[in-house]
N, C-alpha and C. Protein backbone atom coordinates (compact mmCIF):
# COMPACT_ATOMS: atom_id res chain seq x y z
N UNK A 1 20.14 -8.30 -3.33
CA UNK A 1 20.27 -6.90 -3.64
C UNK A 1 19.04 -6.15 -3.11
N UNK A 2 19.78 -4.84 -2.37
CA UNK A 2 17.93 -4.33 -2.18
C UNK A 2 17.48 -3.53 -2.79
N UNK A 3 16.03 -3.28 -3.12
CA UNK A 3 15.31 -2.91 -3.91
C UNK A 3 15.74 -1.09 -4.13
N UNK A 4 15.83 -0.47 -4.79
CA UNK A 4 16.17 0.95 -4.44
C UNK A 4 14.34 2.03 -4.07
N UNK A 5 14.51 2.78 -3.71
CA UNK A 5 13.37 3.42 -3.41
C UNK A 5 13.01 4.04 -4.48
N UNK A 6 11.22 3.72 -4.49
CA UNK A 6 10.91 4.23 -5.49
C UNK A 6 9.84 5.57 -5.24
N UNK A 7 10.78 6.64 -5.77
CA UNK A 7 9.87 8.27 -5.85
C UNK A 7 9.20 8.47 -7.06
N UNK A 8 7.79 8.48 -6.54
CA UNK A 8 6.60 9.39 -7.18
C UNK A 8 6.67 11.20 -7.32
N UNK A 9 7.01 11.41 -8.65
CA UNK A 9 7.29 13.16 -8.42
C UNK A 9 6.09 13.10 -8.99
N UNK A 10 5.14 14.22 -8.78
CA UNK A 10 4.12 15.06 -9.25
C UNK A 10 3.99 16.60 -9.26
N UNK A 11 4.50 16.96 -10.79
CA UNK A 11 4.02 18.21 -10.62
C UNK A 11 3.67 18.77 -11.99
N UNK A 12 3.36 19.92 -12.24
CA UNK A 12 3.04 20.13 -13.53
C UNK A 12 3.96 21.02 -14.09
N UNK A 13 5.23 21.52 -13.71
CA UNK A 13 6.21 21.86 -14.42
C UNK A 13 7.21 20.81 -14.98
N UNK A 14 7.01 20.05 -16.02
CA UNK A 14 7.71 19.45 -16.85
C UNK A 14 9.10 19.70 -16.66
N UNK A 15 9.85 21.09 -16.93
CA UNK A 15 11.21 20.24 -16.83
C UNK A 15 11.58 20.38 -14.95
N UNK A 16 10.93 20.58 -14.16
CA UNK A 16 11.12 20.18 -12.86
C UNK A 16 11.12 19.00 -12.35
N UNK A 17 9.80 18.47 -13.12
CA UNK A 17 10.07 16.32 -13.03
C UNK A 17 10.53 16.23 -13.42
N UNK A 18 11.22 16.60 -14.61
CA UNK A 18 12.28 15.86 -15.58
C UNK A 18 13.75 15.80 -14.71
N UNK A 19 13.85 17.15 -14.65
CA UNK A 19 15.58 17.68 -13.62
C UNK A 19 15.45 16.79 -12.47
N UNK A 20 14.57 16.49 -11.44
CA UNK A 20 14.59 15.94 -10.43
C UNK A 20 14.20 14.51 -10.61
N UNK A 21 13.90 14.07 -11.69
CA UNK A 21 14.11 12.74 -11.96
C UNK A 21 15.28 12.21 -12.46
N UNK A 22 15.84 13.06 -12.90
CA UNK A 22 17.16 12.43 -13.70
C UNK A 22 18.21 12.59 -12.14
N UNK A 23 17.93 13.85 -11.54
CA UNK A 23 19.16 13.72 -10.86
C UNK A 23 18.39 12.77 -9.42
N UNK A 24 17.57 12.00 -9.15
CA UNK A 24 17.49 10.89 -8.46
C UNK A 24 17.84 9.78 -9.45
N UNK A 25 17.42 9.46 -10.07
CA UNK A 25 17.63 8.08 -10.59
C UNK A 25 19.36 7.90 -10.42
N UNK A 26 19.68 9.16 -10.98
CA UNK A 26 21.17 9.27 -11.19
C UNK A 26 22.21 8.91 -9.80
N UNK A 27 21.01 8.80 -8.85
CA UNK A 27 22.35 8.55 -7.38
C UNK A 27 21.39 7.13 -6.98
N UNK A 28 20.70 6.23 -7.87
CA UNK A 28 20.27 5.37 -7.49
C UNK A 28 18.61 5.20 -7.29
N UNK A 29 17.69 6.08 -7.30
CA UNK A 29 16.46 5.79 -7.08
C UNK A 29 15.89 5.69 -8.30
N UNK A 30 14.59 4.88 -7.93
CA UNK A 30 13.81 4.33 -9.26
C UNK A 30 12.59 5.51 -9.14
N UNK A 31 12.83 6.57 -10.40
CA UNK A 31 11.81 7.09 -10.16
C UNK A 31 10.69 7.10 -11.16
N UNK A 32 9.25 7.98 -10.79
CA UNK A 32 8.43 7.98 -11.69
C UNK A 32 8.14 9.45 -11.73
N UNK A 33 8.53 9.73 -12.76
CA UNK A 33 7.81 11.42 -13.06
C UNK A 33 6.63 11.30 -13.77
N UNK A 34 5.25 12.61 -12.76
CA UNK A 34 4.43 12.63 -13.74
C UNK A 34 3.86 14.17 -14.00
N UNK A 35 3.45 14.91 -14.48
CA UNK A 35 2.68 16.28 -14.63
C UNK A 35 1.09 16.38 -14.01
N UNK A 36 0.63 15.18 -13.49
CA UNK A 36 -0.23 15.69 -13.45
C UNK A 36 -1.28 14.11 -13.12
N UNK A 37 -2.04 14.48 -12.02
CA UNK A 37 -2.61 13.07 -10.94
C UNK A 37 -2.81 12.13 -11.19
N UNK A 38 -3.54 12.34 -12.49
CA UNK A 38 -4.12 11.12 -14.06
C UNK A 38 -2.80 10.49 -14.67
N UNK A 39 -2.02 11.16 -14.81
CA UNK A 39 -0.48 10.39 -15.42
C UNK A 39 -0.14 9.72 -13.96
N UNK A 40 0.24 10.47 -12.81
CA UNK A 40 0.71 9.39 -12.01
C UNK A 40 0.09 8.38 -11.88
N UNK A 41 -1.56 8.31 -12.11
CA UNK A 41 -2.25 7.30 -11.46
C UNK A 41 -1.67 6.05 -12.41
N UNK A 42 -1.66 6.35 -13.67
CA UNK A 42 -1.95 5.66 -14.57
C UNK A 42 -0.35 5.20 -14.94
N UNK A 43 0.41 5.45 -14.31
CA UNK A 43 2.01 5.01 -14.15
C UNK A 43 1.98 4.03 -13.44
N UNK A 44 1.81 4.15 -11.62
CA UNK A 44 1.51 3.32 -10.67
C UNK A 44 0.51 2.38 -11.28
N UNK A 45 -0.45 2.76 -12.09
CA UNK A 45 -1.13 0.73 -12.39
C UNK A 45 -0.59 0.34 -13.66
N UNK A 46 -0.15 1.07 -14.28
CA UNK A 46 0.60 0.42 -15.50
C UNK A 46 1.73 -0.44 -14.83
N UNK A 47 2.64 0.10 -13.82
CA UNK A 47 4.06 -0.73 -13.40
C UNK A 47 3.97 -1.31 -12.23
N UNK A 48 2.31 -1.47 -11.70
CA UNK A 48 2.24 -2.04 -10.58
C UNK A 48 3.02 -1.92 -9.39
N UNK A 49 3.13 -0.38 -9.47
CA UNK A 49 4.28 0.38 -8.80
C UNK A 49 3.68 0.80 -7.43
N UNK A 50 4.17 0.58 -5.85
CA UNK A 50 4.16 1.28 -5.34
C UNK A 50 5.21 2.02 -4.57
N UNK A 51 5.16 3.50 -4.42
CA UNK A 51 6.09 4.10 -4.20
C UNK A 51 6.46 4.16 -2.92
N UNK A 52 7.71 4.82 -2.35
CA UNK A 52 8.23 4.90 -0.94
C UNK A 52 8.11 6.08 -0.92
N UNK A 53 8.26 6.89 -1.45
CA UNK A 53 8.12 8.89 -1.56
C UNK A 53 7.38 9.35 -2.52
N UNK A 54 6.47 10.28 -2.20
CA UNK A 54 6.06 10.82 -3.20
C UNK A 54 6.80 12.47 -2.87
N UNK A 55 7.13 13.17 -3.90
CA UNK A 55 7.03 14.73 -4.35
C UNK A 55 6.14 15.18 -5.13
N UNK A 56 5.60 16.10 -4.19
CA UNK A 56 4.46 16.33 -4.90
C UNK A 56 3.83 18.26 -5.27
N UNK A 57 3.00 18.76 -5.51
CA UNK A 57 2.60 20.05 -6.00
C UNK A 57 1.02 19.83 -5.06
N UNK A 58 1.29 20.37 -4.16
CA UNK A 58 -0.17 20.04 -3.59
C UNK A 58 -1.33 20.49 -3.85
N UNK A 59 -1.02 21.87 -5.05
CA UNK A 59 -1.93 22.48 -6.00
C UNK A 59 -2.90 21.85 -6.55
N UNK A 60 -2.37 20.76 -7.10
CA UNK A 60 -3.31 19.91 -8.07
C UNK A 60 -4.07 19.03 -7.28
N UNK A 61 -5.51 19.55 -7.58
CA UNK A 61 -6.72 18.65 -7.46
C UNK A 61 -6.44 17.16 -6.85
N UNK A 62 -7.07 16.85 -6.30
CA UNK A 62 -7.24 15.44 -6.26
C UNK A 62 -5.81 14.58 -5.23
N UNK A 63 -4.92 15.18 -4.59
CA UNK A 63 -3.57 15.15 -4.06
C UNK A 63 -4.07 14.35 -2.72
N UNK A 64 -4.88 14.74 -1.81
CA UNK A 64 -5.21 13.82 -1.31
C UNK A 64 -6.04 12.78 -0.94
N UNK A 65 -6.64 12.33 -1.76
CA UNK A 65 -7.54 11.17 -2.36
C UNK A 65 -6.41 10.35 -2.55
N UNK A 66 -5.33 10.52 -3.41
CA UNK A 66 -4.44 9.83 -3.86
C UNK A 66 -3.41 9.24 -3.11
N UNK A 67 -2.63 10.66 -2.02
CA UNK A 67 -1.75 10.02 -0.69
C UNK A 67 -2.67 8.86 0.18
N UNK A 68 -3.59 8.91 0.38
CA UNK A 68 -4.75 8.08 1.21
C UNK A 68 -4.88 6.95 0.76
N UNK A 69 -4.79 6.71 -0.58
CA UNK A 69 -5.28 5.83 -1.28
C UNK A 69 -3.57 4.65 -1.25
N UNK A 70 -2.69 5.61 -1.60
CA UNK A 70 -0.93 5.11 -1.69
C UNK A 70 -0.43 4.72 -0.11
N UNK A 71 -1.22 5.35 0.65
CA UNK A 71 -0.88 5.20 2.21
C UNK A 71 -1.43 3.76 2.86
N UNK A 72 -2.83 3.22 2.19
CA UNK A 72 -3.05 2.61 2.33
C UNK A 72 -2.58 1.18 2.01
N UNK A 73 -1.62 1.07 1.09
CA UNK A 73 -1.19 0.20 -0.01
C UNK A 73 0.53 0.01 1.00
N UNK A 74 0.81 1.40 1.11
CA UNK A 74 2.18 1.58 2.09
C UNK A 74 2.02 2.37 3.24
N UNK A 75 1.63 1.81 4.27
CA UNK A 75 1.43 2.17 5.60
C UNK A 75 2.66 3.51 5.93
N UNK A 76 3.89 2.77 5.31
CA UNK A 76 5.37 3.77 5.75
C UNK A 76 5.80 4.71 4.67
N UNK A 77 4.76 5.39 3.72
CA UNK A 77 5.14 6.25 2.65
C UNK A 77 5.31 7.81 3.23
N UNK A 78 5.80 8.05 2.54
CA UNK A 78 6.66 9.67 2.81
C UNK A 78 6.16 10.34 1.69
N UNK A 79 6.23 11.82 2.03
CA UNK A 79 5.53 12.58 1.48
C UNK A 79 6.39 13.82 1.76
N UNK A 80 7.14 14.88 0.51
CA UNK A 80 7.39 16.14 0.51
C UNK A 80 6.64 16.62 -0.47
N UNK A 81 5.76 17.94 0.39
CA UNK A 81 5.56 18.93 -0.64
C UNK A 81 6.19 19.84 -1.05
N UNK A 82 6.05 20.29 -2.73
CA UNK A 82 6.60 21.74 -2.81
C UNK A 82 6.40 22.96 -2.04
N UNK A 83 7.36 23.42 -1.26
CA UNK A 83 6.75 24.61 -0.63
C UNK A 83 6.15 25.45 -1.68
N UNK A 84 6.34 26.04 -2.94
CA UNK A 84 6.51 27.19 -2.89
C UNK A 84 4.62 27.26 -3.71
N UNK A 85 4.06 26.31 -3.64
CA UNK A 85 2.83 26.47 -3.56
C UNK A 85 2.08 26.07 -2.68
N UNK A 86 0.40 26.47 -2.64
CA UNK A 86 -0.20 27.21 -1.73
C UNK A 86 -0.88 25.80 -0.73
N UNK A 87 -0.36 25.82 0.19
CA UNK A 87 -1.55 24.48 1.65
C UNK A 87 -2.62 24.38 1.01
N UNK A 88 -3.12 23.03 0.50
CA UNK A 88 -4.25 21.85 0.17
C UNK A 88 -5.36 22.47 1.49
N UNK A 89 -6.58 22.60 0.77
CA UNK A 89 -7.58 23.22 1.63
C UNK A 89 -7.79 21.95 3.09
N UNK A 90 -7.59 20.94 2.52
CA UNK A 90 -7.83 19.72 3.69
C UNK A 90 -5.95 19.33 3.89
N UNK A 91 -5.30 19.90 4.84
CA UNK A 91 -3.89 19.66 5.04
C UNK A 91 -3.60 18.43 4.67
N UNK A 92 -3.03 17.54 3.94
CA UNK A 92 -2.10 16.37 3.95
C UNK A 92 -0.90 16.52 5.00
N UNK A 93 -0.68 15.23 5.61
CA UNK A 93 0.27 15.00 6.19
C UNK A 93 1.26 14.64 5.49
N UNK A 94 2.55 15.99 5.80
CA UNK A 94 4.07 15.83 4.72
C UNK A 94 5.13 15.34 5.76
N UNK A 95 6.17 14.67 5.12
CA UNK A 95 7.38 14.49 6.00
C UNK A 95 8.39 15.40 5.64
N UNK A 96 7.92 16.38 4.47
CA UNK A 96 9.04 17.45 4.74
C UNK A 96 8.37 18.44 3.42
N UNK A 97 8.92 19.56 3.16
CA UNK A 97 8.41 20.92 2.45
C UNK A 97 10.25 20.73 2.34
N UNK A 98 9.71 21.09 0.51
CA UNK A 98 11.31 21.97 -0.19
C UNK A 98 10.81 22.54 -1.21
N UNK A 99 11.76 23.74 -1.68
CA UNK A 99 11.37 24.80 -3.12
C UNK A 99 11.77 24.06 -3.96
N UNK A 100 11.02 24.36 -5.20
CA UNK A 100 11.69 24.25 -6.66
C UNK A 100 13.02 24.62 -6.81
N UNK A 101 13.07 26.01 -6.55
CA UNK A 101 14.22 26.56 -6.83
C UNK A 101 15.64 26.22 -5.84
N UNK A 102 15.80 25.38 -4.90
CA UNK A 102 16.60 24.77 -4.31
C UNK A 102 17.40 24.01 -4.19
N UNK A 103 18.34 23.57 -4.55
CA UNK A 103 19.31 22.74 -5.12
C UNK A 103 19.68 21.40 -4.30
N UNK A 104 19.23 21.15 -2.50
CA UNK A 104 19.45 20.26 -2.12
C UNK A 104 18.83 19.12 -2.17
N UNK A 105 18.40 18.73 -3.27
CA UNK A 105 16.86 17.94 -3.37
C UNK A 105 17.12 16.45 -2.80
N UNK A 106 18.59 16.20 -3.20
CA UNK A 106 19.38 14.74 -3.14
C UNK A 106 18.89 14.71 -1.43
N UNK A 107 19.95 15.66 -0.50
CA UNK A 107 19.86 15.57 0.70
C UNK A 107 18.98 15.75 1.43
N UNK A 108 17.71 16.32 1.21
CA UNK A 108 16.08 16.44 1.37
C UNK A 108 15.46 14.66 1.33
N UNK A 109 15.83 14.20 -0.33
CA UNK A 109 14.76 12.52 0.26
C UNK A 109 15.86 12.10 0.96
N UNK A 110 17.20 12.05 0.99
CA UNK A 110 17.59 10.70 2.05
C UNK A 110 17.28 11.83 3.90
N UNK A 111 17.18 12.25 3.68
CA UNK A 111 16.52 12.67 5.02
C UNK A 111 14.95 12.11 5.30
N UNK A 112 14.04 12.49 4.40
CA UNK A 112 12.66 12.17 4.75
C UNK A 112 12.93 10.37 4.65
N UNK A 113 13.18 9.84 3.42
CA UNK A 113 13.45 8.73 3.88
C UNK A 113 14.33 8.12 4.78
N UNK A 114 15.22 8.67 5.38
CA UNK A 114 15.92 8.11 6.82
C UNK A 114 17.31 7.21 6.31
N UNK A 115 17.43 7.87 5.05
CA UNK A 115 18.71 6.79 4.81
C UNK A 115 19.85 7.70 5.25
N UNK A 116 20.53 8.48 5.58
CA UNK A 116 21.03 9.21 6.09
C UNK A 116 21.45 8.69 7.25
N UNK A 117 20.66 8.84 8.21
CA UNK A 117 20.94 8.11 9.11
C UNK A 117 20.80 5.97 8.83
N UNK A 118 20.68 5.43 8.50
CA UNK A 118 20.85 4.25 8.10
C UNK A 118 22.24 3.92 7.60
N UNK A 119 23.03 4.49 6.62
CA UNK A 119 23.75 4.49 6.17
C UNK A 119 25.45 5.25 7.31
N UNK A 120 25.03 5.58 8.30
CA UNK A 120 25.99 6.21 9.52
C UNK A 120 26.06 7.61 8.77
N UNK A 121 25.45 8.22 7.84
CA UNK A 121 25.79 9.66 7.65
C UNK A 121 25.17 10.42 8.70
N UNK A 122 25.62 11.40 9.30
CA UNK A 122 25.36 12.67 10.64
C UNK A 122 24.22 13.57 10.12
């Protein structure tokens, strides 16, 4: 069986991780919601978790210390930021930008993650 992908959400609107965790898990991904850098960190070493995507709020402090640190661990990790807040003074490299307020979130990761095409979808 293969492993399902596991998304790192980070942000600090609570029911936004919540909504976008339920509706990934719900089509199959293992996710981890957290509010905030210290909870994710402390998720990933609690479950000895490393992730295939992170979503993230690039607002919060400390965002890329952390991709660097997860990049290193997974050479092939993916990364969407929330657009609708403001470019990280030192740019992180994203594989894609989506709003909160946007409803395609499903068809957003299997794009950044490439299952889309893997799977013969156009």
């Amino acid at each position: 069986m293969i492993r399902p992908a596991i998304i790192l959400i980070i942000d600090d609107e609570l029911g936004f991780v919540a909504w976008l965790g339920v509706t990934l898990a719900a089509n199959g991904y293992a996710t981890l919601p957290a509010t905030s850098l210290s909870a994710a960190k402390q998720l990933l070493e609690e479950l000895s978790a490393i992730p295939d995507l992170v979503v993230m709020n690039v607002e919060l402090g400390g965002t890329m210390e952390l991709i660097e640190a997860l990049r290193r661990a997974n050479v092939a990790l993916k990364v969407i930021a929330i657009e609708d807040t403001t470019p990280p003074a030192r740019p992180i490299e994203v594989d894609g930008m989506h709003s909160r307020s946007e409803a395609d979130w499903l068809m957003t990761v299997e794009r950044v993650l490439d299952l889309r095409n893997a799977s013969g979808a156009s």
